[in-house]
Structures are given as C-alpha cells and as structure tokens.
PDB file of N, CA and C in Angstrom:
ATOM      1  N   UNK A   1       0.844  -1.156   0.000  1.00  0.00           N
ATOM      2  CA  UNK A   1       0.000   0.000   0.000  1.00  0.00           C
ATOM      3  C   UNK A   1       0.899   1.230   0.000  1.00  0.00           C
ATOM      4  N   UNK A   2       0.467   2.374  -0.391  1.00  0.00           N
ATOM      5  CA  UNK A   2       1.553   3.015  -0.956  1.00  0.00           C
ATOM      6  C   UNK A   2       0.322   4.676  -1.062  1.00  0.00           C
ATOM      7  N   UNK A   3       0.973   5.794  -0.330  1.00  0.00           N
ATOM      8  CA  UNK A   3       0.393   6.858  -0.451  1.00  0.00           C
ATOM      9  C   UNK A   3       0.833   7.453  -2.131  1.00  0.00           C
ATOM     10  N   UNK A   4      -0.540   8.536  -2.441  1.00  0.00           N
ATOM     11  CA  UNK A   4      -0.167   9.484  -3.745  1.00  0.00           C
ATOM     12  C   UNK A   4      -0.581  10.872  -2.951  1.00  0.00           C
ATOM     13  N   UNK A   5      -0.870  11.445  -3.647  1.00  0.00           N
ATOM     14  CA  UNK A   5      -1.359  13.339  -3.699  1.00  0.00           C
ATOM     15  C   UNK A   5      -1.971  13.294  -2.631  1.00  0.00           C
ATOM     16  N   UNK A   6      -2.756  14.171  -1.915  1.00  0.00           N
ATOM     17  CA  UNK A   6      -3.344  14.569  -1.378  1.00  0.00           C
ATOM     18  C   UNK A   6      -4.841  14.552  -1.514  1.00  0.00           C
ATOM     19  N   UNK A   7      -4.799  14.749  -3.255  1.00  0.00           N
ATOM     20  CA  UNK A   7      -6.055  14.586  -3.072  1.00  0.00           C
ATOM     21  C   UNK A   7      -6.838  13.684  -3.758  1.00  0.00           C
ATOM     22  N   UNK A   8      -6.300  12.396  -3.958  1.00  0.00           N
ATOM     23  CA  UNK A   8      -6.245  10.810  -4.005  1.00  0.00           C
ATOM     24  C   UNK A   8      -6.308  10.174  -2.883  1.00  0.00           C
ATOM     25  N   UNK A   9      -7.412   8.816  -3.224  1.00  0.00           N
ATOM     26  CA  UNK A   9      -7.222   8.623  -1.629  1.00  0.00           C
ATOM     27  C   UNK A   9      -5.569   7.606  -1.915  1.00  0.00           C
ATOM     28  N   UNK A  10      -5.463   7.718  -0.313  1.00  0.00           N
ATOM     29  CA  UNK A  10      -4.201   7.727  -0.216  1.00  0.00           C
ATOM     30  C   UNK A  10      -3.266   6.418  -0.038  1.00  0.00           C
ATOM     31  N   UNK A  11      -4.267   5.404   0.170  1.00  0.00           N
ATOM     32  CA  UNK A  11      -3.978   3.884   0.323  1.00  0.00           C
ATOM     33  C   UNK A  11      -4.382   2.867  -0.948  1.00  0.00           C
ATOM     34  N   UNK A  12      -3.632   2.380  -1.311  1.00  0.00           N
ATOM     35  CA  UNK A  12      -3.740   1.848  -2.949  1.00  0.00           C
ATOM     36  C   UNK A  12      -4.279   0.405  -2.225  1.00  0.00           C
ATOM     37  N   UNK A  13      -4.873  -0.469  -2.914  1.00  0.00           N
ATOM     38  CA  UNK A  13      -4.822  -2.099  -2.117  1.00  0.00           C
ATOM     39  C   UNK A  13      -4.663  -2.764  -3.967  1.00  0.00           C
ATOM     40  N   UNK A  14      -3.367  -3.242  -3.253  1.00  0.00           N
ATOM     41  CA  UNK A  14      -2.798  -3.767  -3.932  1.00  0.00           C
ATOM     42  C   UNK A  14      -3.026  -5.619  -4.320  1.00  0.00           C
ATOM     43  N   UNK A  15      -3.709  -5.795  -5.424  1.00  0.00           N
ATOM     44  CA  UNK A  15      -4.290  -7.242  -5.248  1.00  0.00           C
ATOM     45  C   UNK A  15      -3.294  -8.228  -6.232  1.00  0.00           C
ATOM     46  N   UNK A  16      -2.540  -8.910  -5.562  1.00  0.00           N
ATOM     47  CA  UNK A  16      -1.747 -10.043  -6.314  1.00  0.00           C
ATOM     48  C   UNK A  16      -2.544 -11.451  -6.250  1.00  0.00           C
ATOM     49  N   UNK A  17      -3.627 -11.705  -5.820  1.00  0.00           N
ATOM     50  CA  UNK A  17      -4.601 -13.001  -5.180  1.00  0.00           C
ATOM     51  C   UNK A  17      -4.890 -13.809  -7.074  1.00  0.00           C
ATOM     52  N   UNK A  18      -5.181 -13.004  -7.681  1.00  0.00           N
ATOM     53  CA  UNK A  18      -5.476 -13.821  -8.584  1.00  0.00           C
ATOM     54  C   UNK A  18      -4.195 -14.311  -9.945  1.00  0.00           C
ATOM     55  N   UNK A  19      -3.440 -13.396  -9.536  1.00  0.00           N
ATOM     56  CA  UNK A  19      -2.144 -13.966 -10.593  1.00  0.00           C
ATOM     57  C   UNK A  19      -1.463 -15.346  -9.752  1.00  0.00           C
ATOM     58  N   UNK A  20      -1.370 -14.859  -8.653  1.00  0.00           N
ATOM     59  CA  UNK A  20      -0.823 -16.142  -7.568  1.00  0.00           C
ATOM     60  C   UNK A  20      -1.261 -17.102  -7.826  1.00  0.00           C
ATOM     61  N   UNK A  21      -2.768 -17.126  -7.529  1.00  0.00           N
ATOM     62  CA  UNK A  21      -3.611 -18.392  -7.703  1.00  0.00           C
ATOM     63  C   UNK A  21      -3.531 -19.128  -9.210  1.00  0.00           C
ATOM     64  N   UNK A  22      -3.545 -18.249 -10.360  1.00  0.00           N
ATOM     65  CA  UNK A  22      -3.254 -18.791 -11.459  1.00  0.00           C
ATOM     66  C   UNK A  22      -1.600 -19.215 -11.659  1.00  0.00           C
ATOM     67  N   UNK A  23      -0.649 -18.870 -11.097  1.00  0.00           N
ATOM     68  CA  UNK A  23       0.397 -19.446 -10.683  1.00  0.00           C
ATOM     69  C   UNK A  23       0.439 -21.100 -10.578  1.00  0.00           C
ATOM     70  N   UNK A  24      -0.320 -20.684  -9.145  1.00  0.00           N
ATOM     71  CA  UNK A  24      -0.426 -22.058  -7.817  1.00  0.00           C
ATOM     72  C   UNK A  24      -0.992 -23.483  -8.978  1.00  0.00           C
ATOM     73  N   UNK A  25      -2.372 -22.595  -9.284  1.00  0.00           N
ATOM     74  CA  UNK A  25      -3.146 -23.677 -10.473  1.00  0.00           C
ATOM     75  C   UNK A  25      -2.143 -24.575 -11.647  1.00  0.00           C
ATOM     76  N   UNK A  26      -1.433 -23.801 -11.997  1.00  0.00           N
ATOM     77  CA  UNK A  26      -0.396 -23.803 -13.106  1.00  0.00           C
ATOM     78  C   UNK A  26       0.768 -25.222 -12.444  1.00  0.00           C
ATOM     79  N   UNK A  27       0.958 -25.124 -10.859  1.00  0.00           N
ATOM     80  CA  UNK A  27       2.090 -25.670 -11.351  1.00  0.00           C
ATOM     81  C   UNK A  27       1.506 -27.019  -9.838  1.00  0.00           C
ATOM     82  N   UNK A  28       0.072 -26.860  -9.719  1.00  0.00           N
ATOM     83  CA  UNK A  28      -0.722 -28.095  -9.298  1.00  0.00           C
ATOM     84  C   UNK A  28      -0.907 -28.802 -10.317  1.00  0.00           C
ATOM     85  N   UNK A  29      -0.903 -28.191 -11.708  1.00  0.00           N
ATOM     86  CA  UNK A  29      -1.440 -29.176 -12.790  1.00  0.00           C
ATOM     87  C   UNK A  29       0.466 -30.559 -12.707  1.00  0.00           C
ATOM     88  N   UNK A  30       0.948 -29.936 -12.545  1.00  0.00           N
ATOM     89  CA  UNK A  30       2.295 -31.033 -12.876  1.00  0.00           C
ATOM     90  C   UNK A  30       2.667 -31.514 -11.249  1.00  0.00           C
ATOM     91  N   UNK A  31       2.390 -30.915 -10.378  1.00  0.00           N
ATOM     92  CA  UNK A  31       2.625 -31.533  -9.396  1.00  0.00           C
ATOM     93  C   UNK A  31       3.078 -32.642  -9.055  1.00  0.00           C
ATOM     94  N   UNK A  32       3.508 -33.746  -8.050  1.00  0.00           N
ATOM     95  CA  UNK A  32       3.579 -34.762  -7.754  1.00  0.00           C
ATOM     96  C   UNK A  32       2.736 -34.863  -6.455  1.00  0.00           C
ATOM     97  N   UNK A  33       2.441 -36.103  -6.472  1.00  0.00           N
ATOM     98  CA  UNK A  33       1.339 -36.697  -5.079  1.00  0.00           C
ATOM     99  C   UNK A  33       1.834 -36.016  -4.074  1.00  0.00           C
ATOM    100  N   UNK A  34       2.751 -35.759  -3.718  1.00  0.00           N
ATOM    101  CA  UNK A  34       3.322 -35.100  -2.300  1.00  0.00           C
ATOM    102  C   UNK A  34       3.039 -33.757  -2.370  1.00  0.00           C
ATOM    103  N   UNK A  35       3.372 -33.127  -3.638  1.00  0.00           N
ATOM    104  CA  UNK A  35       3.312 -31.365  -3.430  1.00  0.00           C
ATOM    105  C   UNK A  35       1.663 -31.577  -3.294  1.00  0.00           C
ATOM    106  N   UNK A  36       0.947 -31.753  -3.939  1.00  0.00           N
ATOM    107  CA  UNK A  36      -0.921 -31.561  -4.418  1.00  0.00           C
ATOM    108  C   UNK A  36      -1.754 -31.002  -3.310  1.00  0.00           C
ATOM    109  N   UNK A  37      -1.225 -31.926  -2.387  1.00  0.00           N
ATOM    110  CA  UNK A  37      -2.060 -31.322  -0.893  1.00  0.00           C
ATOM    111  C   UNK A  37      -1.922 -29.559  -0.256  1.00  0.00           C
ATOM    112  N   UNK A  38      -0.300 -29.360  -0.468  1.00  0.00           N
ATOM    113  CA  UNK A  38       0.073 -28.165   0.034  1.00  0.00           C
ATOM    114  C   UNK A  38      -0.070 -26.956  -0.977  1.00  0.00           C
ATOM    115  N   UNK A  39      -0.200 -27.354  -2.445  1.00  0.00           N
ATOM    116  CA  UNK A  39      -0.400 -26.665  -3.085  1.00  0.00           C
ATOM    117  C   UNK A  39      -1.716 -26.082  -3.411  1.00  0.00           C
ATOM    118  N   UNK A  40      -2.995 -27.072  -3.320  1.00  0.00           N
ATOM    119  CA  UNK A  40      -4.524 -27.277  -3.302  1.00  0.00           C
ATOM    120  C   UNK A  40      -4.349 -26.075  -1.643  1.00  0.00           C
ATOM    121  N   UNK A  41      -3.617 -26.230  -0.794  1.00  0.00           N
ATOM    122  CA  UNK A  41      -4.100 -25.312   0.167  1.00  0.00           C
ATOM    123  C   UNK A  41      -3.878 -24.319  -0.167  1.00  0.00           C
ATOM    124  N   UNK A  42      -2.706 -23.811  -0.530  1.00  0.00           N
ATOM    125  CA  UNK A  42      -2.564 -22.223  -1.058  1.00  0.00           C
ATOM    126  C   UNK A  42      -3.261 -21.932  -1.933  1.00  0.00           C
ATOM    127  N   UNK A  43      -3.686 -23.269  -2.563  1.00  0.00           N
ATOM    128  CA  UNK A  43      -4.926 -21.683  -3.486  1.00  0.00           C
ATOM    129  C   UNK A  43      -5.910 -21.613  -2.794  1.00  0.00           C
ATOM    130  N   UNK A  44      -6.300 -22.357  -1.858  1.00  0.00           N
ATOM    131  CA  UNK A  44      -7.700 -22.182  -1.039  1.00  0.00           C
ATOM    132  C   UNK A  44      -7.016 -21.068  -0.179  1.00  0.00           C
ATOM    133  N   UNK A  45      -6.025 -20.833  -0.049  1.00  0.00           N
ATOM    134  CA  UNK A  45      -5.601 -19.510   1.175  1.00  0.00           C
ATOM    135  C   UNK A  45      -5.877 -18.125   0.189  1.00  0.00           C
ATOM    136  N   UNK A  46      -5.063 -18.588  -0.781  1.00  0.00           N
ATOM    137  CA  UNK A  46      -5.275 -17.282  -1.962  1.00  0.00           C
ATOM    138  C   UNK A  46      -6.597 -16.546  -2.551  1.00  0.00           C
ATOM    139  N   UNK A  47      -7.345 -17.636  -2.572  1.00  0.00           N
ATOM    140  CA  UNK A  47      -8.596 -17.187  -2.745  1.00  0.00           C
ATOM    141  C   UNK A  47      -8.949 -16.538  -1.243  1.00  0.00           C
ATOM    142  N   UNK A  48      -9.383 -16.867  -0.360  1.00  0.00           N
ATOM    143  CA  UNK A  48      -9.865 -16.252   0.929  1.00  0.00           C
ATOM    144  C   UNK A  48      -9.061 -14.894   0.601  1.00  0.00           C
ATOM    145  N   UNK A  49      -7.835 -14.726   0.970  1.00  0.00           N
ATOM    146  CA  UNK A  49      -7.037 -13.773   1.134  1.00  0.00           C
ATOM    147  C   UNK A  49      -7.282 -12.541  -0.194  1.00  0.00           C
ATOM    148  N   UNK A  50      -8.385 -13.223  -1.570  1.00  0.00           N
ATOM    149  CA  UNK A  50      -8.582 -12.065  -2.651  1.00  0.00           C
ATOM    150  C   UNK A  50      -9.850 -12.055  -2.777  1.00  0.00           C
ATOM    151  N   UNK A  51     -10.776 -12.531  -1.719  1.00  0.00           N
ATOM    152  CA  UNK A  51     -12.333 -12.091  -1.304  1.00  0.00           C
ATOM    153  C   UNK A  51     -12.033 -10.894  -0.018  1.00  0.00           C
ATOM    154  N   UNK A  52     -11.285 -10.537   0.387  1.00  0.00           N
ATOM    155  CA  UNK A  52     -11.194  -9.713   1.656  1.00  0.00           C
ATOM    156  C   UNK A  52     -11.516  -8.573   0.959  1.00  0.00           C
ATOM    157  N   UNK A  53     -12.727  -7.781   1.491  1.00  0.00           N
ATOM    158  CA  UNK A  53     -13.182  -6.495   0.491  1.00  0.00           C
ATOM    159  C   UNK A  53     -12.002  -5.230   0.784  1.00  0.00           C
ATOM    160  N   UNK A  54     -11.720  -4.595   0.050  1.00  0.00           N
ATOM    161  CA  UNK A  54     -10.774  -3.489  -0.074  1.00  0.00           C
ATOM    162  C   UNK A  54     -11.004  -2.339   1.424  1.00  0.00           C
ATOM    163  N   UNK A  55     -12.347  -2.041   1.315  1.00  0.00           N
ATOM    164  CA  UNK A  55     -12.345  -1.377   3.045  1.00  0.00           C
ATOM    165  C   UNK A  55     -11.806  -1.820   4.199  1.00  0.00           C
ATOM    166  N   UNK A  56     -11.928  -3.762   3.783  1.00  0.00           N
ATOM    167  CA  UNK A  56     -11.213  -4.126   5.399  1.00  0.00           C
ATOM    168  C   UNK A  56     -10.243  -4.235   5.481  1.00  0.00           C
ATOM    169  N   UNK A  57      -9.357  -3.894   3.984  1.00  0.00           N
ATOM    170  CA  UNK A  57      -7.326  -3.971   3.947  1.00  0.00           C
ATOM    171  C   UNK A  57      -7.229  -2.824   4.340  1.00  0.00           C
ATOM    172  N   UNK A  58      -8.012  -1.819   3.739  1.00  0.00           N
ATOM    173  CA  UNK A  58      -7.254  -0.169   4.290  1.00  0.00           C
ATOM    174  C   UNK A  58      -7.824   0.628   6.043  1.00  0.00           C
ATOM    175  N   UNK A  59      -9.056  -1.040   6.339  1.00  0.00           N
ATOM    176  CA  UNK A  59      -9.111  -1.004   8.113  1.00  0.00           C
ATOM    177  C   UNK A  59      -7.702  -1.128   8.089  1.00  0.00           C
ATOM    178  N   UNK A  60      -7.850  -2.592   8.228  1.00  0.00           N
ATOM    179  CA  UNK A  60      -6.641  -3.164   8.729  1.00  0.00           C
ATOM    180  C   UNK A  60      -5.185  -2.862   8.759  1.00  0.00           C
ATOM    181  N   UNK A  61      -5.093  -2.179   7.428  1.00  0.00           N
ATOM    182  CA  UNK A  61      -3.545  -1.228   7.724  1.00  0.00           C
ATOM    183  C   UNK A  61      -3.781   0.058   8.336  1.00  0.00           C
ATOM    184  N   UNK A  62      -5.027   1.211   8.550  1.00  0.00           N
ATOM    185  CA  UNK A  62      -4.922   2.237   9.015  1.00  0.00           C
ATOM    186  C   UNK A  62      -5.221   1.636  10.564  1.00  0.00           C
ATOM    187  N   UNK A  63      -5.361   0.135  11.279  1.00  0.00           N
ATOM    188  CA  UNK A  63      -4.984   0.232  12.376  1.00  0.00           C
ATOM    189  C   UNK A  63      -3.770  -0.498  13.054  1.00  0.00           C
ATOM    190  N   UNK A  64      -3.039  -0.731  11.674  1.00  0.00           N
ATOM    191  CA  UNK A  64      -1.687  -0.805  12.561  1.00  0.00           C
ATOM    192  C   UNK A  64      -0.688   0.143  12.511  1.00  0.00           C
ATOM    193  N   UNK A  65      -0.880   1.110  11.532  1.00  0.00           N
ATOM    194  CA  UNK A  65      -0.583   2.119  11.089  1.00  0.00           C
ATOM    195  C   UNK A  65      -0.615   3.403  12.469  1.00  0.00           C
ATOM    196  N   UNK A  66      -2.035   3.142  13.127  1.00  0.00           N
ATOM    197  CA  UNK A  66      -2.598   3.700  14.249  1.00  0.00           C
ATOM    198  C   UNK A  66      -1.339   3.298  15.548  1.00  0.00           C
ATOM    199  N   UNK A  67      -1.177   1.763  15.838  1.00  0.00           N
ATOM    200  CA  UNK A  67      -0.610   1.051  16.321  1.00  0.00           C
ATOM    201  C   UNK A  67       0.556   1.505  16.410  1.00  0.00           C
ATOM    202  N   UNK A  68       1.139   1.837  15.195  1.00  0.00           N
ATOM    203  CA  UNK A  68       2.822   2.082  15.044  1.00  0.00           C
ATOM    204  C   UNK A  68       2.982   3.266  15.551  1.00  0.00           C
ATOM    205  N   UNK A  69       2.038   3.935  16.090  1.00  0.00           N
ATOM    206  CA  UNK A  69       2.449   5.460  16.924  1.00  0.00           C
ATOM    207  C   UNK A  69       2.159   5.016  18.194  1.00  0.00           C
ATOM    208  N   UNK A  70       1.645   3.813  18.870  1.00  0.00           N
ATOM    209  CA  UNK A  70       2.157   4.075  19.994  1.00  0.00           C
ATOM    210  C   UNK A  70      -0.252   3.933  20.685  1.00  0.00           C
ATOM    211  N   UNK A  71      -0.503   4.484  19.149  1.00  0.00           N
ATOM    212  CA  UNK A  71      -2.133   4.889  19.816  1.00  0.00           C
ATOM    213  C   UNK A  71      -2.923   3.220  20.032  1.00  0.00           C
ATOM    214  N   UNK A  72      -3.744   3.298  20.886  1.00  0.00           N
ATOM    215  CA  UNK A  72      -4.569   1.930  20.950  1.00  0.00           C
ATOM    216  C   UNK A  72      -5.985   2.431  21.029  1.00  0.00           C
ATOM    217  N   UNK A  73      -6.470   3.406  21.325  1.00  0.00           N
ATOM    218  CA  UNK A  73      -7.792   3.639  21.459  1.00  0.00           C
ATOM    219  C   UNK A  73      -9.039   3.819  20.556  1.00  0.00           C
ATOM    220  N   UNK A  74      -9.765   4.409  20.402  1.00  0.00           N
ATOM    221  CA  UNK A  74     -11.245   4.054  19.461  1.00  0.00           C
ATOM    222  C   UNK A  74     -10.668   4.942  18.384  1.00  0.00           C
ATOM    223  N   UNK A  75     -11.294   4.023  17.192  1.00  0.00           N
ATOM    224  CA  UNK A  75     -10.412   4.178  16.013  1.00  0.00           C
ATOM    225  C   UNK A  75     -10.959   5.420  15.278  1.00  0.00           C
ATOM    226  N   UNK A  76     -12.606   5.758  15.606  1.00  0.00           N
ATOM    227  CA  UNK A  76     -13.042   6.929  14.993  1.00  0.00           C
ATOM    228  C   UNK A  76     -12.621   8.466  16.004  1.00  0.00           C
ATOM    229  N   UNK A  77     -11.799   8.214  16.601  1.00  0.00           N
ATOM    230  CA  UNK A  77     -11.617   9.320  17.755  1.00  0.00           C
ATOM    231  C   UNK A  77      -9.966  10.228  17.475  1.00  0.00           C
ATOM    232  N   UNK A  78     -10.865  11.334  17.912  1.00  0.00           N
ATOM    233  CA  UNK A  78      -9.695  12.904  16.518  1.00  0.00           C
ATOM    234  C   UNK A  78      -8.148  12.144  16.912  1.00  0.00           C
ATOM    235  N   UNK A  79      -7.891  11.652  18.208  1.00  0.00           N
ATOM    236  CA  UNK A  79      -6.812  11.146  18.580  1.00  0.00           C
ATOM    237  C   UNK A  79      -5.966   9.998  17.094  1.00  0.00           C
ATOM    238  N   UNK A  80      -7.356   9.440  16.946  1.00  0.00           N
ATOM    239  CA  UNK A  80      -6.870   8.529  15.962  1.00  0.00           C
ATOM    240  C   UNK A  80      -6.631   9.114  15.021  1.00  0.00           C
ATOM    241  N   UNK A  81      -7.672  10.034  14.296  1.00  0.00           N
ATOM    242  CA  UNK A  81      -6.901  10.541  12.878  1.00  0.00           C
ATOM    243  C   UNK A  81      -5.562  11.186  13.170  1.00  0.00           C
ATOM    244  N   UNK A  82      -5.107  11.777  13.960  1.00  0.00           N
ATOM    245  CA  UNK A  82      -3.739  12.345  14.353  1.00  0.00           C
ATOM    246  C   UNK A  82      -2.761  11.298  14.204  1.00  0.00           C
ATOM    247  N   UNK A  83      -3.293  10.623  14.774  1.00  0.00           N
ATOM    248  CA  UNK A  83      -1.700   8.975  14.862  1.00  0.00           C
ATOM    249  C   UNK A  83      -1.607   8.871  13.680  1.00  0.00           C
ATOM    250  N   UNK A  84      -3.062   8.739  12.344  1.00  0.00           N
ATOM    251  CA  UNK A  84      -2.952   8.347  11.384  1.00  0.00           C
ATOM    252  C   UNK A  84      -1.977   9.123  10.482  1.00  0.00           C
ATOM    253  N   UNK A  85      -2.311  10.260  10.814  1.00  0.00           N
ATOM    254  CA  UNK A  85      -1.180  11.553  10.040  1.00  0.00           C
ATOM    255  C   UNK A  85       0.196  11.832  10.566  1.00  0.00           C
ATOM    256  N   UNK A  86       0.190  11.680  11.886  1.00  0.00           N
ATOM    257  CA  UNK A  86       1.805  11.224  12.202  1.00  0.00           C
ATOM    258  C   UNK A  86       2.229  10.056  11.927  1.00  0.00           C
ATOM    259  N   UNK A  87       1.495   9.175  11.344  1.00  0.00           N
ATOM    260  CA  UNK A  87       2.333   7.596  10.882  1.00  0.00           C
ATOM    261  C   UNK A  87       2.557   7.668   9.652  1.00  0.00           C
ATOM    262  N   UNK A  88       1.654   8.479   8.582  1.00  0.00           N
ATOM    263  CA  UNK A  88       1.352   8.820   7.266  1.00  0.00           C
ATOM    264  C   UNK A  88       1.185  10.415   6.816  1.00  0.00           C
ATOM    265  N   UNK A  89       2.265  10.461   6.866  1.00  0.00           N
ATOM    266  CA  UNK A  89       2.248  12.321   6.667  1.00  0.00           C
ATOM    267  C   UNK A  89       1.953  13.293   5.345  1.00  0.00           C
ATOM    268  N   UNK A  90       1.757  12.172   4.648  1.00  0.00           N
ATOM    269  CA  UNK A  90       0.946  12.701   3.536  1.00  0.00           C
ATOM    270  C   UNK A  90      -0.565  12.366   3.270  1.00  0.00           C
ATOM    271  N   UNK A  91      -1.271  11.843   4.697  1.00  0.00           N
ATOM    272  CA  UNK A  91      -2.678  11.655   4.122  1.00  0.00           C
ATOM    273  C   UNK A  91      -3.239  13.564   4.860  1.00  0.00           C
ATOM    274  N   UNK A  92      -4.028  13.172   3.924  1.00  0.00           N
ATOM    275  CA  UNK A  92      -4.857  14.771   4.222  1.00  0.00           C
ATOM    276  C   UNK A  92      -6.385  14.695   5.453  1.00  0.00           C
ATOM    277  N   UNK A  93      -6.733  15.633   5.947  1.00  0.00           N
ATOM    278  CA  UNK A  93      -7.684  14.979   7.328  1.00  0.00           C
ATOM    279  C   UNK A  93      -8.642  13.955   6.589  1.00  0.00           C
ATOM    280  N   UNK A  94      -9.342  14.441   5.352  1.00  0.00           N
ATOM    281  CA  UNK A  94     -10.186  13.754   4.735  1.00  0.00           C
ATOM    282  C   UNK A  94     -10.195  12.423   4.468  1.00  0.00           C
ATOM    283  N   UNK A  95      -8.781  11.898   4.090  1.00  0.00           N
ATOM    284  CA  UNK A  95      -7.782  10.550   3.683  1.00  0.00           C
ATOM    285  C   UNK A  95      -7.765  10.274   5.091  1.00  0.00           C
ATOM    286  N   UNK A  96      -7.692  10.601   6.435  1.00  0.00           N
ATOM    287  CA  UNK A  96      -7.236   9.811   7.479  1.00  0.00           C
ATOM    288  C   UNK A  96      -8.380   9.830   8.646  1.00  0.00           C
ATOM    289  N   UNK A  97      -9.521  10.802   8.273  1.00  0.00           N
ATOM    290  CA  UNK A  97     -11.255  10.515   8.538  1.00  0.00           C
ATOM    291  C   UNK A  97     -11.318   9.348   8.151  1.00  0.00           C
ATOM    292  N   UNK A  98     -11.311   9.241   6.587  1.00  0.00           N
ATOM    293  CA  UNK A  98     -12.014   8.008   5.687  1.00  0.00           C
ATOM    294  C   UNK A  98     -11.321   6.708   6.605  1.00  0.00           C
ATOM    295  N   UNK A  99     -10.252   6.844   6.366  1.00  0.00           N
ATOM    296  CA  UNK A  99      -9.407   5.688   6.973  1.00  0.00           C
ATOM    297  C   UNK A  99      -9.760   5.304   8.222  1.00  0.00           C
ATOM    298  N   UNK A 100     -10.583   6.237   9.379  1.00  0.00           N
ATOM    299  CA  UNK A 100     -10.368   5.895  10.557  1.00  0.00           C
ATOM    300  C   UNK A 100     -12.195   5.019  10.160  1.00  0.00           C
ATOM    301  N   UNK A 101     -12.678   5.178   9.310  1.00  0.00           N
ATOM    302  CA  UNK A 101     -13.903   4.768   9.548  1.00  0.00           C
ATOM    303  C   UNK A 101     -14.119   3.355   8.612  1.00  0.00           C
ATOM    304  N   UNK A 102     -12.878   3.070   8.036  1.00  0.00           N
ATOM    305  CA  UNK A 102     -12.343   1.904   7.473  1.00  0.00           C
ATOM    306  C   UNK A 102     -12.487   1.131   9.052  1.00  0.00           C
ATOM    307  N   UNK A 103     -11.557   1.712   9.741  1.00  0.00           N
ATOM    308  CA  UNK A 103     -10.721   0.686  10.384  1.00  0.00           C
ATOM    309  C   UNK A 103     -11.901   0.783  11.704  1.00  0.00           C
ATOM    310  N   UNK A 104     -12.931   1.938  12.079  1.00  0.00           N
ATOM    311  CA  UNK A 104     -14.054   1.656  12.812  1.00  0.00           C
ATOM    312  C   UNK A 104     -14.390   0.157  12.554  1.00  0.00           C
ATOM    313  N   UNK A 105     -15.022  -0.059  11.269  1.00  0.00           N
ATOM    314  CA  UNK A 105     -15.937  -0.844  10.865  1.00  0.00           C
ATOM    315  C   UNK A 105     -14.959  -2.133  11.188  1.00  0.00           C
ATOM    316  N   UNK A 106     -13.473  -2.357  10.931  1.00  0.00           N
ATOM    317  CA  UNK A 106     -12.894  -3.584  11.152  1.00  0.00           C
ATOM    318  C   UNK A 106     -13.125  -3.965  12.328  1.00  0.00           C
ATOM    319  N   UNK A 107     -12.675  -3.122  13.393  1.00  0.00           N
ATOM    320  CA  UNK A 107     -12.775  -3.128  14.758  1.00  0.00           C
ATOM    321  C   UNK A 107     -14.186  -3.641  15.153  1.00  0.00           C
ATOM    322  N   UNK A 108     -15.008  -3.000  14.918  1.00  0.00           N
ATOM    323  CA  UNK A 108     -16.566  -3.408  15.070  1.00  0.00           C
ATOM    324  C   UNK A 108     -16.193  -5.118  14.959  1.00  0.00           C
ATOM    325  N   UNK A 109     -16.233  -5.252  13.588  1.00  0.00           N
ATOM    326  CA  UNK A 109     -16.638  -6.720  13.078  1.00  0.00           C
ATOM    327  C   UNK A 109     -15.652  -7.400  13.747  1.00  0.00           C
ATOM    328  N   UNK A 110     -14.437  -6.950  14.126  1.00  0.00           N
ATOM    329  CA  UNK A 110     -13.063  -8.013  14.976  1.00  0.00           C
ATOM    330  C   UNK A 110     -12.519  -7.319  15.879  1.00  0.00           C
ATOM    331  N   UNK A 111     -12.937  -7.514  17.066  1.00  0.00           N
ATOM    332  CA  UNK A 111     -12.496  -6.813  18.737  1.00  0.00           C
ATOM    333  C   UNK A 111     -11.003  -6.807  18.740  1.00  0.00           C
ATOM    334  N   UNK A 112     -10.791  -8.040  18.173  1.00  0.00           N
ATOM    335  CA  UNK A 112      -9.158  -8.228  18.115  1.00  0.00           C
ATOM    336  C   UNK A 112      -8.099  -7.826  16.875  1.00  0.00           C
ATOM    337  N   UNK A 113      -8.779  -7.655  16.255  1.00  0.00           N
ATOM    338  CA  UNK A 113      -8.367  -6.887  14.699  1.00  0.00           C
ATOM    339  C   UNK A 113      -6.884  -5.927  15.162  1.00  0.00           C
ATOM    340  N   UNK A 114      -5.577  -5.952  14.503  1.00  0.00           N
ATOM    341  CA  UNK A 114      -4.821  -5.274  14.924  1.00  0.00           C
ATOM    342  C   UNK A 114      -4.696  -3.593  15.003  1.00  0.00           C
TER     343      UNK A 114
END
C-alpha cells in the first residue's frame, strides 16, 4: 500500500490473489502426489485472502498504522486521525477521517483486529 497526492485517496490495495492463484493452479497441474495437498491449500488460502473487500485492507492497515504510533484507542476518535497523520504524513484529514472509519468498521466486526 503506498500513499499518492493529497487529493487521491491515499492507500492503494494492492491485489496479487489472482495472478498467484493462477500461478499455484499452473504448477498443481504437474505436481507430484506429495506437493498436491500443500499446493490445493494455497490456493484455497489465496482465494480467501482475494475475497477480503478493499475497506477491510485499508481497516486493517490504518490500524496498525494507528498502532505504530504508539495509539490503541477508538479508532473513529480525533486522537486517531492524528496517529494516522503522524504515521502517514501525507494523508490529508479527509484521507485519514475516511481511513479511521475503514478501520471503525474492522474493529466493530473483529475486537481483536490489529
């Protein structure tokens, strides 16, 4: 994930899930009996891991992002957009609002969510 301008939002989500998986597919087809099992799992991981909707990657990094300053508290709270802009000094309040209400909604759905 990777900031631009200011007035872009500012977290890209970057999806490699389906080249991987066509990878994985690719080289399950020649496999041997031993690899098949471990390979059949990574694409079942790959897939899960490229159904994760884009709001809950840019939760999930604007709260460790939150994290990496040190903040732990409620993720929609002005405290938080601040951590977010001292961890990310190029998001703009708007970019690190949006973000905190990303990472609300993660929190909601996972108490334990980082």
């Amino acid at each position: 994930m990777t900031g631009f301008g200011k007035q872009n939002m500012a977290v890209l989500v970057l999806r490699e899930a389906d080249d991987i998986s066509t990878m994985l597919r690719r080289a399950l087809d020649t496999a041997s009996a031993e690899e098949r099992p471990g390979l059949e799992r990574a694409i079942a991981l790959t897939s899960e891991a490229g159904a994760v909707p884009d709001a809950e990657l840019r939760g999930r990094w604007a709260l460790r992002r939150m994290a990496s300053t040190g903040y732990d508290g409620p993720p929609r709270a002005v405290a938080a957009v601040k951590a977010l802009r001292t961890a990310e000094q190029g998001l703009s309040l708007l970019q690190a609002v949006n973000l905190s209400k990303d990472a609300e909604a993660v929190r909601a759905a996972d108490p334990a969510a980082p």
